[in-house]
Every structure is written in structure tokens, then in C-alpha cells.
PDB file of N, CA and C in Angstrom:
ATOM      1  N   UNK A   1      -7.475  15.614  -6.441  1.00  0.00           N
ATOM      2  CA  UNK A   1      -6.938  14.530  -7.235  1.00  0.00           C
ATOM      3  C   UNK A   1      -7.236  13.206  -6.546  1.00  0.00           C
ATOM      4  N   UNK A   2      -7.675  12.083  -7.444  1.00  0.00           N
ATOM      5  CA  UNK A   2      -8.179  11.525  -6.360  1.00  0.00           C
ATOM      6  C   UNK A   2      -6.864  10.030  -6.831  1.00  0.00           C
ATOM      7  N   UNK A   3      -6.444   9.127  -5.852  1.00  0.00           N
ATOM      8  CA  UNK A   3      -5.387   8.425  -5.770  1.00  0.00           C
ATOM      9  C   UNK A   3      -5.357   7.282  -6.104  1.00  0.00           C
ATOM     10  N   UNK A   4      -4.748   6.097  -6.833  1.00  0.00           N
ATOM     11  CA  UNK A   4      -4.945   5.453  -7.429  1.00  0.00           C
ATOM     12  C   UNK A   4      -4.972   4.201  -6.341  1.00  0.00           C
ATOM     13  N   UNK A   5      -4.233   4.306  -4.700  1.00  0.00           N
ATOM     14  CA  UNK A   5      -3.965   3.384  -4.013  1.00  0.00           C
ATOM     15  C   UNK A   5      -4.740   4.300  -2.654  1.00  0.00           C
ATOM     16  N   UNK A   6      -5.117   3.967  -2.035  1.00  0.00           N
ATOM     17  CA  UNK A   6      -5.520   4.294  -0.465  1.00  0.00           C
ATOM     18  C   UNK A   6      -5.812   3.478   0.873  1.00  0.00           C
ATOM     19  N   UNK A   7      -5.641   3.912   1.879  1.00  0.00           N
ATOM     20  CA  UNK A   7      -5.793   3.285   2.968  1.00  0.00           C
ATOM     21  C   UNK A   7      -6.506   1.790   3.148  1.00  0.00           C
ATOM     22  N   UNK A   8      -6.040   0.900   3.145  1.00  0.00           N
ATOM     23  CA  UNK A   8      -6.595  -0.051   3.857  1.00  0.00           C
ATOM     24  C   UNK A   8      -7.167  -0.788   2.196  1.00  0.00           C
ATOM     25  N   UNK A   9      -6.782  -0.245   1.106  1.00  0.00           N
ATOM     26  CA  UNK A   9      -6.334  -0.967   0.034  1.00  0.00           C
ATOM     27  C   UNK A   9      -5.199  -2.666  -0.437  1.00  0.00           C
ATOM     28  N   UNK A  10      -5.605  -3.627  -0.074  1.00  0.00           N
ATOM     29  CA  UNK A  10      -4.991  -4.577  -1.043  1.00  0.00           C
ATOM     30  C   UNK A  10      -4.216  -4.331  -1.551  1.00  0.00           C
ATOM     31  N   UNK A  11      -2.751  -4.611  -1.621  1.00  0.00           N
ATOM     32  CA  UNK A  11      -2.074  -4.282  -3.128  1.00  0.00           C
ATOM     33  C   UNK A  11      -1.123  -5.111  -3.129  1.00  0.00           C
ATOM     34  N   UNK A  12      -0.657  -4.892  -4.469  1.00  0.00           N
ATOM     35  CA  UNK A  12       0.633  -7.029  -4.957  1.00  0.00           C
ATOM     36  C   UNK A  12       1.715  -6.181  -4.998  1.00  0.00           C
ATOM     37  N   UNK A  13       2.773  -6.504  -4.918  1.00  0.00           N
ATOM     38  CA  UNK A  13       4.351  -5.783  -4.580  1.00  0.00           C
ATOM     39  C   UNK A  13       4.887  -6.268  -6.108  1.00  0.00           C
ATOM     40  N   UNK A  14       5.326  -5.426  -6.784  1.00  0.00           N
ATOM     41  CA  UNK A  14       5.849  -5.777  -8.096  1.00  0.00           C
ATOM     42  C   UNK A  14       7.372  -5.848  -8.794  1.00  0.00           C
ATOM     43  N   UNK A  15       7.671  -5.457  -7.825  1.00  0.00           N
ATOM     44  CA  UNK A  15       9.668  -6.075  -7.563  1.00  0.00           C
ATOM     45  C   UNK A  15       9.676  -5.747  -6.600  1.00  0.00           C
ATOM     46  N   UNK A  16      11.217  -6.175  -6.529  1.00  0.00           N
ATOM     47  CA  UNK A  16      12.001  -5.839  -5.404  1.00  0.00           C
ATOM     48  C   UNK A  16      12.244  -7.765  -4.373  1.00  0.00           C
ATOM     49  N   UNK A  17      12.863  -7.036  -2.911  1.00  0.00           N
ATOM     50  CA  UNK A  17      12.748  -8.374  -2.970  1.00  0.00           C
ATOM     51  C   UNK A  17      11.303  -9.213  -1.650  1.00  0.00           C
ATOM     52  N   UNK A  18      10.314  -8.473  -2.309  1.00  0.00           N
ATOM     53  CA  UNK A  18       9.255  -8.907  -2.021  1.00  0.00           C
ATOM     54  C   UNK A  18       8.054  -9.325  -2.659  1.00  0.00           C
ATOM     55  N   UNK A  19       8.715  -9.114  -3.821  1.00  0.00           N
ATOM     56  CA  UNK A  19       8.242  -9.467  -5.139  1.00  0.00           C
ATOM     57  C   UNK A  19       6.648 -10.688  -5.036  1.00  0.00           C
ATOM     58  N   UNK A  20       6.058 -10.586  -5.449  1.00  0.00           N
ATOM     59  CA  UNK A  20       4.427 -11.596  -5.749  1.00  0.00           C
ATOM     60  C   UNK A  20       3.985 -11.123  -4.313  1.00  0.00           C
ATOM     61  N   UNK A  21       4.018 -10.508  -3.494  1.00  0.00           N
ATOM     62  CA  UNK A  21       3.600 -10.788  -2.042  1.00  0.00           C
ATOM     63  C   UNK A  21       2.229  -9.875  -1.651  1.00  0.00           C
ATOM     64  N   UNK A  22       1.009 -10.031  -1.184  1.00  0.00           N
ATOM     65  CA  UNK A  22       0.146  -9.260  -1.390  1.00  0.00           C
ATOM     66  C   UNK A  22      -0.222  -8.517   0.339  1.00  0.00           C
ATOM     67  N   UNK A  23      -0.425  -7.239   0.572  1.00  0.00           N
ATOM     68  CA  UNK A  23      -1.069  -6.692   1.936  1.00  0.00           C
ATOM     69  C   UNK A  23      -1.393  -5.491   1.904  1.00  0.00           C
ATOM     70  N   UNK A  24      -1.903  -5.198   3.230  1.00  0.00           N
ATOM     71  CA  UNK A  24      -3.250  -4.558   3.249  1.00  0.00           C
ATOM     72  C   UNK A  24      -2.254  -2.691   3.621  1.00  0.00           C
ATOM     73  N   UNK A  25      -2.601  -1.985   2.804  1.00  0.00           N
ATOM     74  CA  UNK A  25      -1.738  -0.597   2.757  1.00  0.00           C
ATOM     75  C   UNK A  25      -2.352   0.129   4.268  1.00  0.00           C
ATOM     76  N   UNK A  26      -1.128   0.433   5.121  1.00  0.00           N
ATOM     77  CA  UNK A  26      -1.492   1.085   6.284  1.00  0.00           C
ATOM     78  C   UNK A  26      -1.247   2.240   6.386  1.00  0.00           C
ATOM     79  N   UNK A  27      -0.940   3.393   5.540  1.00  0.00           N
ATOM     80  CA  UNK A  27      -0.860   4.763   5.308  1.00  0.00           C
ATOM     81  C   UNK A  27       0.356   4.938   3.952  1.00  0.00           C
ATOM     82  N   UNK A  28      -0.496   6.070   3.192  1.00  0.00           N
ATOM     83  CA  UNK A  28       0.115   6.381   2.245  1.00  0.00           C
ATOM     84  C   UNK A  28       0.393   8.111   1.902  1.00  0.00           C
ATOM     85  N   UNK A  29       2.031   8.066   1.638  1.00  0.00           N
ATOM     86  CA  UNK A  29       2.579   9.418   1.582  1.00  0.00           C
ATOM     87  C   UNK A  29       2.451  10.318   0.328  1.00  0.00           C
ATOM     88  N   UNK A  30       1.711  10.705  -0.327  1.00  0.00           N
ATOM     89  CA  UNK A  30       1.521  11.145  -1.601  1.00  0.00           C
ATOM     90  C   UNK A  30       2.494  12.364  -1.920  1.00  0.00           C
ATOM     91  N   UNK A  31       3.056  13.185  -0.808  1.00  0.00           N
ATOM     92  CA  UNK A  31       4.105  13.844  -1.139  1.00  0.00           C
ATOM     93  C   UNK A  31       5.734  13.251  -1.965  1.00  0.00           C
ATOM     94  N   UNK A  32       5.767  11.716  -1.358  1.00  0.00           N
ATOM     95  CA  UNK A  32       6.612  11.536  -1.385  1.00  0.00           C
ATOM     96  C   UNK A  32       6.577   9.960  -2.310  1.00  0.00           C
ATOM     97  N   UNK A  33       5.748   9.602  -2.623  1.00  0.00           N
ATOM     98  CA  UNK A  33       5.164   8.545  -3.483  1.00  0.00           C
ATOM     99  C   UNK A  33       5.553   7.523  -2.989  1.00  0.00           C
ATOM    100  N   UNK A  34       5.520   6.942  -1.693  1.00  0.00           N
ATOM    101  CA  UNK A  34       5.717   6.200  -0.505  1.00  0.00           C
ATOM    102  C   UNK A  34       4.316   5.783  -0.126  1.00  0.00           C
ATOM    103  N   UNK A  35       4.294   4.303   0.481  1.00  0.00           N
ATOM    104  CA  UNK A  35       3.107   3.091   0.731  1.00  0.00           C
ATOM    105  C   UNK A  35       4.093   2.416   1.735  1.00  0.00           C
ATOM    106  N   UNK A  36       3.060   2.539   3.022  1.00  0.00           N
ATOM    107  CA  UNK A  36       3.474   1.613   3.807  1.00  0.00           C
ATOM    108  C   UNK A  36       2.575   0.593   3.492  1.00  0.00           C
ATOM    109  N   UNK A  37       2.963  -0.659   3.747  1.00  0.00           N
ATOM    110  CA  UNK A  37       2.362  -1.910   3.105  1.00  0.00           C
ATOM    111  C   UNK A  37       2.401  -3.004   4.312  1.00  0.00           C
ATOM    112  N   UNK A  38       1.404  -3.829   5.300  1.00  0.00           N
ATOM    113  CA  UNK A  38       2.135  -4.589   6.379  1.00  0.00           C
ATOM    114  C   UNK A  38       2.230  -5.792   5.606  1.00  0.00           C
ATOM    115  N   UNK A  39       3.161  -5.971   6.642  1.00  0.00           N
ATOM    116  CA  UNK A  39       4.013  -7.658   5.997  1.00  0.00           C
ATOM    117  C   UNK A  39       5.256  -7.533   4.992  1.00  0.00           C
ATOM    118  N   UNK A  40       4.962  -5.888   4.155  1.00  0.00           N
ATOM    119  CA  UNK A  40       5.920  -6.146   3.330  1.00  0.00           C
ATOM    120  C   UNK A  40       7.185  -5.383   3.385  1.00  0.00           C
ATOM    121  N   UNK A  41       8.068  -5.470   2.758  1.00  0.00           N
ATOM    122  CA  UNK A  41       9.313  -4.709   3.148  1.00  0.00           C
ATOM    123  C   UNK A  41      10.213  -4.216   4.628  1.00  0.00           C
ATOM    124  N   UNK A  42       9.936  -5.488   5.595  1.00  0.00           N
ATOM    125  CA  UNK A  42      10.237  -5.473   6.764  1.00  0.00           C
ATOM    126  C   UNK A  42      12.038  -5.693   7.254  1.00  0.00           C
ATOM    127  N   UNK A  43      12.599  -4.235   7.682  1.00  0.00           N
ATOM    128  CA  UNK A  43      13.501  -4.216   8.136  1.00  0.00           C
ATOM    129  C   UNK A  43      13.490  -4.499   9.830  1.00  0.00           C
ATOM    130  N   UNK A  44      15.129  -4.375  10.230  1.00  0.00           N
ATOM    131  CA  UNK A  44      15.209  -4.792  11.282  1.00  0.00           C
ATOM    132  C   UNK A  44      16.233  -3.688  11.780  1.00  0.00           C
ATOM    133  N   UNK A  45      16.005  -2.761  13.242  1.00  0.00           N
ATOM    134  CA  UNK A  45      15.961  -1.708  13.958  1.00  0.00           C
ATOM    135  C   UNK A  45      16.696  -2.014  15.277  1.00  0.00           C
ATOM    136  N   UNK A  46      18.163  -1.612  15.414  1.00  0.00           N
ATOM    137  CA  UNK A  46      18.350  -1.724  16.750  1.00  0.00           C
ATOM    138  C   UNK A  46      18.242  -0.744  17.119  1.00  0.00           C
ATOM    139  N   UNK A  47      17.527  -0.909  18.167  1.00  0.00           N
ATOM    140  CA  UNK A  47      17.148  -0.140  19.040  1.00  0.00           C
ATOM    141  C   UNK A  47      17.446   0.302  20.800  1.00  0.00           C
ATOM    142  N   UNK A  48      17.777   1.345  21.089  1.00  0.00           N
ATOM    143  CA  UNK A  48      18.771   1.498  22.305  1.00  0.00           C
ATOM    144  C   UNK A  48      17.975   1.532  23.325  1.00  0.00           C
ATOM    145  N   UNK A  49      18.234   1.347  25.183  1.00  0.00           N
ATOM    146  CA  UNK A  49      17.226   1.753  26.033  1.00  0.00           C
ATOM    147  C   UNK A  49      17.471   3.626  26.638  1.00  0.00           C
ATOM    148  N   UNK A  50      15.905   3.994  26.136  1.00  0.00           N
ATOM    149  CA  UNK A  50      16.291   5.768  26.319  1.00  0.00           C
ATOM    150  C   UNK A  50      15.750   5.389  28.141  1.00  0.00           C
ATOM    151  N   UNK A  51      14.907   5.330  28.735  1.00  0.00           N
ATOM    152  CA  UNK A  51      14.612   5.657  30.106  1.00  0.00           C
ATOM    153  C   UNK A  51      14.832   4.319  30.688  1.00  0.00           C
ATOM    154  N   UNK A  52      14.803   4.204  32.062  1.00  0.00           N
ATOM    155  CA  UNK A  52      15.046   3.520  32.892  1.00  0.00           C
ATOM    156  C   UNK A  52      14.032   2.311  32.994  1.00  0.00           C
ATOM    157  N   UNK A  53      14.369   0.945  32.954  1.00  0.00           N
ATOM    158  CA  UNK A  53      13.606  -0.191  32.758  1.00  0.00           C
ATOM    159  C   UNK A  53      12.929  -0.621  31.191  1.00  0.00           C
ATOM    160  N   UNK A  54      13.409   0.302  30.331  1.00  0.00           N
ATOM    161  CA  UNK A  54      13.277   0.077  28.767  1.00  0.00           C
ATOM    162  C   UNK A  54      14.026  -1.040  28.365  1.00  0.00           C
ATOM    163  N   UNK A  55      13.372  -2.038  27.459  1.00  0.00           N
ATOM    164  CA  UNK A  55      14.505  -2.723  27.120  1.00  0.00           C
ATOM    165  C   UNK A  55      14.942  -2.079  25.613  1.00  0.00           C
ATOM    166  N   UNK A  56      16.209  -2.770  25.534  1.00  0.00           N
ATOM    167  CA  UNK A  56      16.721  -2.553  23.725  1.00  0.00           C
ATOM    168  C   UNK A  56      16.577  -3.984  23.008  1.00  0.00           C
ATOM    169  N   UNK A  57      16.811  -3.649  22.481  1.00  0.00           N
ATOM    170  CA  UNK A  57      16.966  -4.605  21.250  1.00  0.00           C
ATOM    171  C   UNK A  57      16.752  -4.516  19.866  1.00  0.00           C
ATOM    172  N   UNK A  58      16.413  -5.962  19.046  1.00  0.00           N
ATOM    173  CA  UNK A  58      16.049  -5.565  17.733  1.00  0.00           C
ATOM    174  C   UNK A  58      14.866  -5.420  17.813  1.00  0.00           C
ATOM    175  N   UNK A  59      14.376  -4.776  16.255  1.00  0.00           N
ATOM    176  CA  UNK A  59      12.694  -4.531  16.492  1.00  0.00           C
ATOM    177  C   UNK A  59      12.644  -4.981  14.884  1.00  0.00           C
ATOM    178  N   UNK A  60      11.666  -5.332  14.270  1.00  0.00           N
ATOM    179  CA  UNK A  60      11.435  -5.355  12.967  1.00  0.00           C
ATOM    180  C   UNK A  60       9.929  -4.775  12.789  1.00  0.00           C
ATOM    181  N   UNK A  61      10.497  -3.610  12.044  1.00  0.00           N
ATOM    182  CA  UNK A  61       9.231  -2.830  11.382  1.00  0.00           C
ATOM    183  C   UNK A  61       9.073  -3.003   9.903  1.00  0.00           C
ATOM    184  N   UNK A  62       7.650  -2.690   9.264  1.00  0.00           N
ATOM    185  CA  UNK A  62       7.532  -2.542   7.711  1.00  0.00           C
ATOM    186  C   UNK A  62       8.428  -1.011   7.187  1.00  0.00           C
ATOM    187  N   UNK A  63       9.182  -1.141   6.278  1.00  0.00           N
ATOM    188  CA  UNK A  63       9.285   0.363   5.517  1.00  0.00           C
ATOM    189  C   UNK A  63       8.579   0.381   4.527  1.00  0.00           C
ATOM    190  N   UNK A  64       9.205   1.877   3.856  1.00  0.00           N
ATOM    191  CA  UNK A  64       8.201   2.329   3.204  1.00  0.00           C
ATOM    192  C   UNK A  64       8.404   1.645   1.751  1.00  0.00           C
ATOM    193  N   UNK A  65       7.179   1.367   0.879  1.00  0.00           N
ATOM    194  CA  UNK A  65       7.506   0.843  -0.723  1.00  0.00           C
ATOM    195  C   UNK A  65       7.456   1.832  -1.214  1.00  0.00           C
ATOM    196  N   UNK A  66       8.162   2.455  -2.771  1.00  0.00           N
ATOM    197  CA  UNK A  66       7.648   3.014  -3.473  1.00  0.00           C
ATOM    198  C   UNK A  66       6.023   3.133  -4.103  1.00  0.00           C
ATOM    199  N   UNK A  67       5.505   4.035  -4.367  1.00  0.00           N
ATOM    200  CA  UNK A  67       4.351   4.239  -4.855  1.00  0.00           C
ATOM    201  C   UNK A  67       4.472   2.836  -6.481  1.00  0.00           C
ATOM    202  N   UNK A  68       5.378   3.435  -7.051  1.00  0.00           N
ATOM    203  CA  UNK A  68       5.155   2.350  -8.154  1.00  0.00           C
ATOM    204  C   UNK A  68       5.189   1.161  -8.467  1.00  0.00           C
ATOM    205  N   UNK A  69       5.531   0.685  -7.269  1.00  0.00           N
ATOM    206  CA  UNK A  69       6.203  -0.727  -7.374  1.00  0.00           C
ATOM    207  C   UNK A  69       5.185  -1.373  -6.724  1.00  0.00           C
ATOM    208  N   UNK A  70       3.727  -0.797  -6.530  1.00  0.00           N
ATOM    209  CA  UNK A  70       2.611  -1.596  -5.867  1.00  0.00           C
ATOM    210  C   UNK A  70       1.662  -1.621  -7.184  1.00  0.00           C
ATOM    211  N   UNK A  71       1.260  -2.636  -7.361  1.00  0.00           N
ATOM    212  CA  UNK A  71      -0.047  -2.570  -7.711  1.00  0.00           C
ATOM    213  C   UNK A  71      -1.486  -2.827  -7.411  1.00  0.00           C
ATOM    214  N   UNK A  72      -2.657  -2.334  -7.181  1.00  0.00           N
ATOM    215  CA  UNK A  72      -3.842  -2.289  -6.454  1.00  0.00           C
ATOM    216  C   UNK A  72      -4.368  -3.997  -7.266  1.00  0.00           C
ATOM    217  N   UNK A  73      -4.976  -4.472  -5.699  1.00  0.00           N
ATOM    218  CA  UNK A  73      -5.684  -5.280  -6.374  1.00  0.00           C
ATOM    219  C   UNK A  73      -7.685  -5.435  -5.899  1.00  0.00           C
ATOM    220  N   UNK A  74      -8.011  -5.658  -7.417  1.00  0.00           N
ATOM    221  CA  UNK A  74      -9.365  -5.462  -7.287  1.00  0.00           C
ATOM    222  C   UNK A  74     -10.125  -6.187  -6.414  1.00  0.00           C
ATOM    223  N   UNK A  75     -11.031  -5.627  -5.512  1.00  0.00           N
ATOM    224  CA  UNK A  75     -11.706  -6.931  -4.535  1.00  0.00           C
ATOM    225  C   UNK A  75     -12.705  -7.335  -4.977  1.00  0.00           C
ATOM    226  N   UNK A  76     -13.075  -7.238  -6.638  1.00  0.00           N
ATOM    227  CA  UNK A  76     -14.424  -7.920  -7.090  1.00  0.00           C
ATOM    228  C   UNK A  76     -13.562  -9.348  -7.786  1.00  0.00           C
ATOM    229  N   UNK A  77     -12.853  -9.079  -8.260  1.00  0.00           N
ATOM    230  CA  UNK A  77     -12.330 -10.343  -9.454  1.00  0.00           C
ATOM    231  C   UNK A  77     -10.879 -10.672  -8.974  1.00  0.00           C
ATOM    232  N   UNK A  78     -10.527 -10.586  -7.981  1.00  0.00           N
ATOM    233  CA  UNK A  78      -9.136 -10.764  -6.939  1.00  0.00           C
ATOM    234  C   UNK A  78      -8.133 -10.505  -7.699  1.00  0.00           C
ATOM    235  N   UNK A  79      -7.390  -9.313  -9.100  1.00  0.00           N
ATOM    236  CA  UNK A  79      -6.479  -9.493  -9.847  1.00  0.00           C
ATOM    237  C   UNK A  79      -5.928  -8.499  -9.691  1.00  0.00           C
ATOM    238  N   UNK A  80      -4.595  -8.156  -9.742  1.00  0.00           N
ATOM    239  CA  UNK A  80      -4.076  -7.110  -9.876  1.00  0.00           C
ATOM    240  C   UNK A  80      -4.915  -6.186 -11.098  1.00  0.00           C
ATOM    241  N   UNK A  81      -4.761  -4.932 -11.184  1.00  0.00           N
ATOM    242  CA  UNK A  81      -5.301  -3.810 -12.479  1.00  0.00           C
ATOM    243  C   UNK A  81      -5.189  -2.305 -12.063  1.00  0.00           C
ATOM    244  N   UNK A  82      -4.847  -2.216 -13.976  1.00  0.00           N
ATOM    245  CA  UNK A  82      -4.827  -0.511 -13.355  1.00  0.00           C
ATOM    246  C   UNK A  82      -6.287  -0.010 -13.070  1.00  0.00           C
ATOM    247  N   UNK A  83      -6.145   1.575 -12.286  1.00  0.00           N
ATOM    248  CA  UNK A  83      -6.798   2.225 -11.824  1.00  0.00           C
ATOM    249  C   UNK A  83      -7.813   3.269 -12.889  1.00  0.00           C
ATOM    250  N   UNK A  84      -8.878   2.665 -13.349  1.00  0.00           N
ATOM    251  CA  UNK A  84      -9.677   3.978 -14.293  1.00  0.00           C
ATOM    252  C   UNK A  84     -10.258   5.250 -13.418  1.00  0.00           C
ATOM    253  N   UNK A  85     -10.266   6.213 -14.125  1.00  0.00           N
ATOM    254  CA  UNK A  85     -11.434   6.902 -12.641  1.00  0.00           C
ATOM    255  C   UNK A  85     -13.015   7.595 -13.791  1.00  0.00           C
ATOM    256  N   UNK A  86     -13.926   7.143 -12.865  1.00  0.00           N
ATOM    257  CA  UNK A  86     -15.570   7.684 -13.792  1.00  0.00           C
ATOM    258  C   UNK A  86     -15.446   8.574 -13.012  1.00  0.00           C
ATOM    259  N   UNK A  87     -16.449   9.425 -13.611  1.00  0.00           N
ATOM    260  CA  UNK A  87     -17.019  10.414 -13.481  1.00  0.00           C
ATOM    261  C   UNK A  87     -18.589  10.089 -12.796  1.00  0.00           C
ATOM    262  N   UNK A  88     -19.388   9.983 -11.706  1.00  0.00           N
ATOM    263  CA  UNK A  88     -20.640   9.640 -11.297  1.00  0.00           C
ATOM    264  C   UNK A  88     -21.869  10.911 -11.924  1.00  0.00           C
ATOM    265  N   UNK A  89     -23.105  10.913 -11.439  1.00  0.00           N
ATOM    266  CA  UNK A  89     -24.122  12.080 -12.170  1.00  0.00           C
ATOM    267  C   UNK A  89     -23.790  13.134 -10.943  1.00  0.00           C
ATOM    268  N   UNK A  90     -23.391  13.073 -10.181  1.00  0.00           N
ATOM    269  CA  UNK A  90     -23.189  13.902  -9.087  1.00  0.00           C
ATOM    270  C   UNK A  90     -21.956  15.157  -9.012  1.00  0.00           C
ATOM    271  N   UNK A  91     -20.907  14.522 -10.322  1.00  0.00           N
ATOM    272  CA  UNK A  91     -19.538  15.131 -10.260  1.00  0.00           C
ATOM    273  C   UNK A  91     -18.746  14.575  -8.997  1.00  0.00           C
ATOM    274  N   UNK A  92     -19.068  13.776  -8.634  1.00  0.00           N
ATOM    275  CA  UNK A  92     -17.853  12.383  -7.658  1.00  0.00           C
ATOM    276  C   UNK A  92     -17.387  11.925  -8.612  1.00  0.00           C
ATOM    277  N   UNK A  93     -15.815  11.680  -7.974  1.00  0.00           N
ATOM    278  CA  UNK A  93     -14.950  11.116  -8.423  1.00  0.00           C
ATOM    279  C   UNK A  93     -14.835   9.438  -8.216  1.00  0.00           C
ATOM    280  N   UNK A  94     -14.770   7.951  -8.823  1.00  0.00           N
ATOM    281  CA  UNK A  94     -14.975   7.089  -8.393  1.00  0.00           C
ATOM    282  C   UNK A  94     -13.644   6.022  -9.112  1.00  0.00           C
ATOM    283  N   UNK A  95     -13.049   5.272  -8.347  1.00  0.00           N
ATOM    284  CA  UNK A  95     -12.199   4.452  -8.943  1.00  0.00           C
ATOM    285  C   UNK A  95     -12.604   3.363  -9.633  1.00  0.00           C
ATOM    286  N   UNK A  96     -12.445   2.495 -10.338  1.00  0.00           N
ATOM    287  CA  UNK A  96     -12.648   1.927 -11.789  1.00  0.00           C
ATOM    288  C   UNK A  96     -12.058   0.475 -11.935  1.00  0.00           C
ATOM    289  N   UNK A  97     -12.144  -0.877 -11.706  1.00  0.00           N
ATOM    290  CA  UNK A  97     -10.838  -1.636 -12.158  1.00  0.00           C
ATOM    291  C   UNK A  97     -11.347  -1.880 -13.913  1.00  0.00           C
ATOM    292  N   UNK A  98      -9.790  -1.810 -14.700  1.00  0.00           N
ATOM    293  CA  UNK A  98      -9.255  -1.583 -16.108  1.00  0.00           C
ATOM    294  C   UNK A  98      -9.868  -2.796 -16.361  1.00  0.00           C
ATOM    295  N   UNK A  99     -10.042  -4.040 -15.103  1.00  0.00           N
ATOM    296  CA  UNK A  99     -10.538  -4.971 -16.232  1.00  0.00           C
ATOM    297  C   UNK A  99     -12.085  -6.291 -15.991  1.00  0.00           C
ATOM    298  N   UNK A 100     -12.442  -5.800 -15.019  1.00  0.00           N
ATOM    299  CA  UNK A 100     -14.210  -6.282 -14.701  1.00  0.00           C
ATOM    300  C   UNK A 100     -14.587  -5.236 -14.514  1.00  0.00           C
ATOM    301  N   UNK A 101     -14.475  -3.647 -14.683  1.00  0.00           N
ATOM    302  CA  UNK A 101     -14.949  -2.175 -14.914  1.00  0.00           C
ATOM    303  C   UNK A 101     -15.921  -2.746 -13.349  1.00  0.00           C
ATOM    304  N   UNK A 102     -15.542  -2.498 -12.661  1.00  0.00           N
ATOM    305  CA  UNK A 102     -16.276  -2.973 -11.118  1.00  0.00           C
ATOM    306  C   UNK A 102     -15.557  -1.392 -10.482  1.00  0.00           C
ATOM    307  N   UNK A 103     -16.468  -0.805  -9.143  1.00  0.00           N
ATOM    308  CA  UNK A 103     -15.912   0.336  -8.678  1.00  0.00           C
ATOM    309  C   UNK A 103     -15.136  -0.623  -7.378  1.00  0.00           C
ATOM    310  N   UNK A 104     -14.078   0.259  -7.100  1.00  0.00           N
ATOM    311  CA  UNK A 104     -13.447  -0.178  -5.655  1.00  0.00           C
ATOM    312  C   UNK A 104     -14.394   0.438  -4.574  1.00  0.00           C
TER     313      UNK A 104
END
């Protein structure tokens, strides 16, 4: 099956409260329809000292977005769009944007 968002994919955040914000996807959970996204959805982690000379403190990491609440954006015509998929002469699978029909 091939995925509508992947690694190191572009994508625009479509609610929430990160809403219009665009970055670059740094692993995606397809079991669980989870996108880590950097820059976006960044909580904040206290964090304790486990061994000796560790410090603690806060940490702020990205969590995870829902799968749906991203949308891919095309790197030929810079717009958000859905995902078509062709068929190539080879039987490869190839992603599609819905609206300058350009491959990702």
C-alpha cells in the first residue's frame, strides 16, 4: 500500500492549535495514523536526573499529529493537495498531486 504522506515530506497542519503551520515529516507511524512533524506540535517534558552528573529539567520535544490533520504539500506548485496514485508501465506505484498532476 503505498502512503499518502512519507518521510521527509512537507506537510501544512490543518487544525488544531498549530493550525496554517508548515514542516518537514520526521517519521511516520502507519499503525497508528500518527506523523511526527518538526516544529510542530511541541510539548514540554520534565524531565528527572537518572545517573550521576545528568542534569533535569524541562525539555521541549515535537509530538505526535494525527495522520489526518496533515495535509501533503506539493513541491512542484507549493500548495497543499490531495494524494492521486498512477499506475507507471512497469506496475510501480507513483504519487500524483490532485492538482498540477506533477509526481512527488
Amino acid at each position: 500500500m503505498l502512503s499518502r504522506v512519507k518521510k521527509n515530506d512537507t506537510v501544512l497542519v490543518l487544525s488544531g492549535k498549530d493550525k496554517g503551520r508548515q514542516g518537514l515529516v520526521i517519521s511516520v507511524d502507519p499503525k497508528k495514523d500518527l506523523v511526527l512533524v518538526k516544529d510542530v506540535g511541541i510539548i514540554t517534558r520534565h524531565v528527572k536526573p537518572r545517573r550521576t552528573g545528568e542534569k533535569g529539567g524541562l525539555v521541549k520535544e515535537e509530538a505526535s499529529v494525527p495522520l489526518c490533520k496533515v495535509m501533503p504539500v506539493c513541491p512542484s506548485c507549493k500548495k497543499p493537495c490531495r494524494v492521486q496514485i498512477k499506475f507507471l508501465e512497469n506496475n510501480d506505484k507513483t504519487r500524483i498531486c490532485h492538482r498540477c498532476k506533477e509526481a512527488f
